[in-house]
Protein backbone atom coordinates (compact mmCIF):
# COMPACT_ATOMS: atom_id res chain seq x y z
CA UNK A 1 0.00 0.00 0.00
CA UNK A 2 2.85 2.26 0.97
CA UNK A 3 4.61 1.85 -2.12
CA UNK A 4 1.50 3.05 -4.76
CA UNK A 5 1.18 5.82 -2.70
CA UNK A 6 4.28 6.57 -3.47
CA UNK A 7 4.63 5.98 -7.00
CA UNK A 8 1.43 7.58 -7.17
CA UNK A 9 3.48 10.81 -6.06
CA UNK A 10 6.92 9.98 -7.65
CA UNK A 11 5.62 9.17 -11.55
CA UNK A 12 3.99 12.80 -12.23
CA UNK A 13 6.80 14.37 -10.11
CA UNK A 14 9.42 12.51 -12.66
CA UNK A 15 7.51 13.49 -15.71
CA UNK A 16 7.83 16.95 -14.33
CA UNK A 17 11.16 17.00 -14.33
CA UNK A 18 11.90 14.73 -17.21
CA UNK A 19 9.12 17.63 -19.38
CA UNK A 20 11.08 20.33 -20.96
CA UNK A 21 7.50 22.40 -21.34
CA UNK A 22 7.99 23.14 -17.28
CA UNK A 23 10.58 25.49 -16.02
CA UNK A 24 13.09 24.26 -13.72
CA UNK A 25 11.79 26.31 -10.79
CA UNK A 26 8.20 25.28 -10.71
CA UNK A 27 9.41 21.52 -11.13
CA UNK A 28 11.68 22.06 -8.12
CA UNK A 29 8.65 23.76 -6.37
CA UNK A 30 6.16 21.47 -7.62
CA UNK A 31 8.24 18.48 -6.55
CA UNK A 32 8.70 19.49 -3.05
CA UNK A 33 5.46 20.29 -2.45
CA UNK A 34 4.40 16.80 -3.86
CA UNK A 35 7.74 15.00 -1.41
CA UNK A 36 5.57 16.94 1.61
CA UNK A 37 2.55 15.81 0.86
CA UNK A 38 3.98 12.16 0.63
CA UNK A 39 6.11 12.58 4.11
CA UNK A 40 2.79 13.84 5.43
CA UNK A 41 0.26 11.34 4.46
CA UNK A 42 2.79 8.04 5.46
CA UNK A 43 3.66 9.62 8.86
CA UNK A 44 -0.32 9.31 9.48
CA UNK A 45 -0.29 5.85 7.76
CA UNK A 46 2.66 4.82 10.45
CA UNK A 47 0.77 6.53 13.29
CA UNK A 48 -1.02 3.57 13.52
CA UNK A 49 0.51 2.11 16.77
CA UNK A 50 -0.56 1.05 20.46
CA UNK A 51 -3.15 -0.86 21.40
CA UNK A 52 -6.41 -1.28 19.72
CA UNK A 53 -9.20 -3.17 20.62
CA UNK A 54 -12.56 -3.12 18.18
CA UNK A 55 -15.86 -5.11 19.13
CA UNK A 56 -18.86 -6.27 16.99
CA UNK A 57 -20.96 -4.18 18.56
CA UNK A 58 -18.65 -0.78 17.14
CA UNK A 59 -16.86 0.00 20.79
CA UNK A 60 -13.41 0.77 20.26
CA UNK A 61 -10.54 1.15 22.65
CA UNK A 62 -7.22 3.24 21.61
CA UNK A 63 -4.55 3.86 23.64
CA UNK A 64 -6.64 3.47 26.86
CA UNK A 65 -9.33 5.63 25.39
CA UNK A 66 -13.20 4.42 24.78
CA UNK A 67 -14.78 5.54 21.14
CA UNK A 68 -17.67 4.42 18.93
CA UNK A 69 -17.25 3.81 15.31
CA UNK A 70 -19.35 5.89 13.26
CA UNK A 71 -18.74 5.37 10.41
CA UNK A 72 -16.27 2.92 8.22
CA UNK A 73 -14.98 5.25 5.62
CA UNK A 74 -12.72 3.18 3.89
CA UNK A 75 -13.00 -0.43 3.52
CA UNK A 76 -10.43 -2.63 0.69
CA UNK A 77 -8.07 -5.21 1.02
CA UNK A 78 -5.13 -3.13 2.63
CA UNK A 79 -6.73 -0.50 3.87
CA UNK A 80 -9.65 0.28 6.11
CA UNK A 81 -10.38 3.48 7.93
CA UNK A 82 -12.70 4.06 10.74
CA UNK A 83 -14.46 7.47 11.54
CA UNK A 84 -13.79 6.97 15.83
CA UNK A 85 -15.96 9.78 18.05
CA UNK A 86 -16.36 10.05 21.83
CA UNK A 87 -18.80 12.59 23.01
CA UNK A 88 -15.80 15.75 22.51
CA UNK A 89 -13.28 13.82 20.06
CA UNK A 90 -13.64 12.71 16.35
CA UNK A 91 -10.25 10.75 15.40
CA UNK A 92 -9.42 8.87 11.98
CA UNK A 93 -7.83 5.67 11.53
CA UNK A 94 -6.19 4.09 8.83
CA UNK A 95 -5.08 0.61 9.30
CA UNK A 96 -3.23 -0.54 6.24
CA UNK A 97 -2.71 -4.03 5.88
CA UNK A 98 1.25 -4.37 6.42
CA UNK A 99 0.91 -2.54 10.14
CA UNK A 100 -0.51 -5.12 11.83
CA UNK A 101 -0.32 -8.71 11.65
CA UNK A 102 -2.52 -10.89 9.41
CA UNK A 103 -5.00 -12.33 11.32
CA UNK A 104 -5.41 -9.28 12.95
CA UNK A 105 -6.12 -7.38 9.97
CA UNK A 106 -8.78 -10.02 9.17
CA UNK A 107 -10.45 -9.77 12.73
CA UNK A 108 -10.55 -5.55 12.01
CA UNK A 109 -12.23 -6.18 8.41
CA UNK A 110 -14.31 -8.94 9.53
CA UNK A 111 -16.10 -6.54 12.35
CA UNK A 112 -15.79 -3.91 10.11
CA UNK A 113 -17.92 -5.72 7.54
CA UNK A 114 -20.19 -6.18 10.15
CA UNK A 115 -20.78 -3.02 11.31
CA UNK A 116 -21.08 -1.55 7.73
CA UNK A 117 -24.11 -4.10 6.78
């Protein structure tokens, strides 16, 4: 999953630079701000860590903390992210499929096919 994110970044930011059409300083621009965005969004991919607890019935419990699941927003093969809310918090959570071991991952999409039907 990690990896087309990534080349889902690198590709256009390579054409950029490989395109004579674009000047050299909006590539370089255009490339950093595409590097950031790609630091940024698999730092909250590998935020995914402590413990995590989800039940059938949509409780949730995340680094100590109680939530509900409201909603599933995401749900694939390698990647499934929950809405979580408590009465004054609202919290997103991606669990990709290579952060957690396999039969976990199951157990998560498993419940969260549950709670989505």
């Amino acid at each position: 999953m990690r990896w087309g994110l990534v080349c889902l970044y690198v590709i256009p930011a390579v054409m950029l630079f490989v395109s004579t059409a674009v000047p050299l300083e909006l590539s370089a621009l255009l490339l950093s701000l595409l590097l950031s965005e790609t630091h940024r969004r698999l730092a909250s991919f590998a935020a995914f860590e402590g413990d995590f607890q989800l039940h059938s019935s949509g409780h949730c419990l995340y680094h100590g903390q109680s939530y509900h699941v409201a909603r599933i927003a995401i749900l694939s093969r390698y990647l499934i992210v929950l809405d979580l809310r408590t009465s004054d918090h609202r919290l997103r959570l991606p669990i990709t499929y290579d952060a957690v071991p396999h039969d976990v991952f199951r157990h998560i999409s498993r419940v969260s096919v549950s709670l989505k039907s």
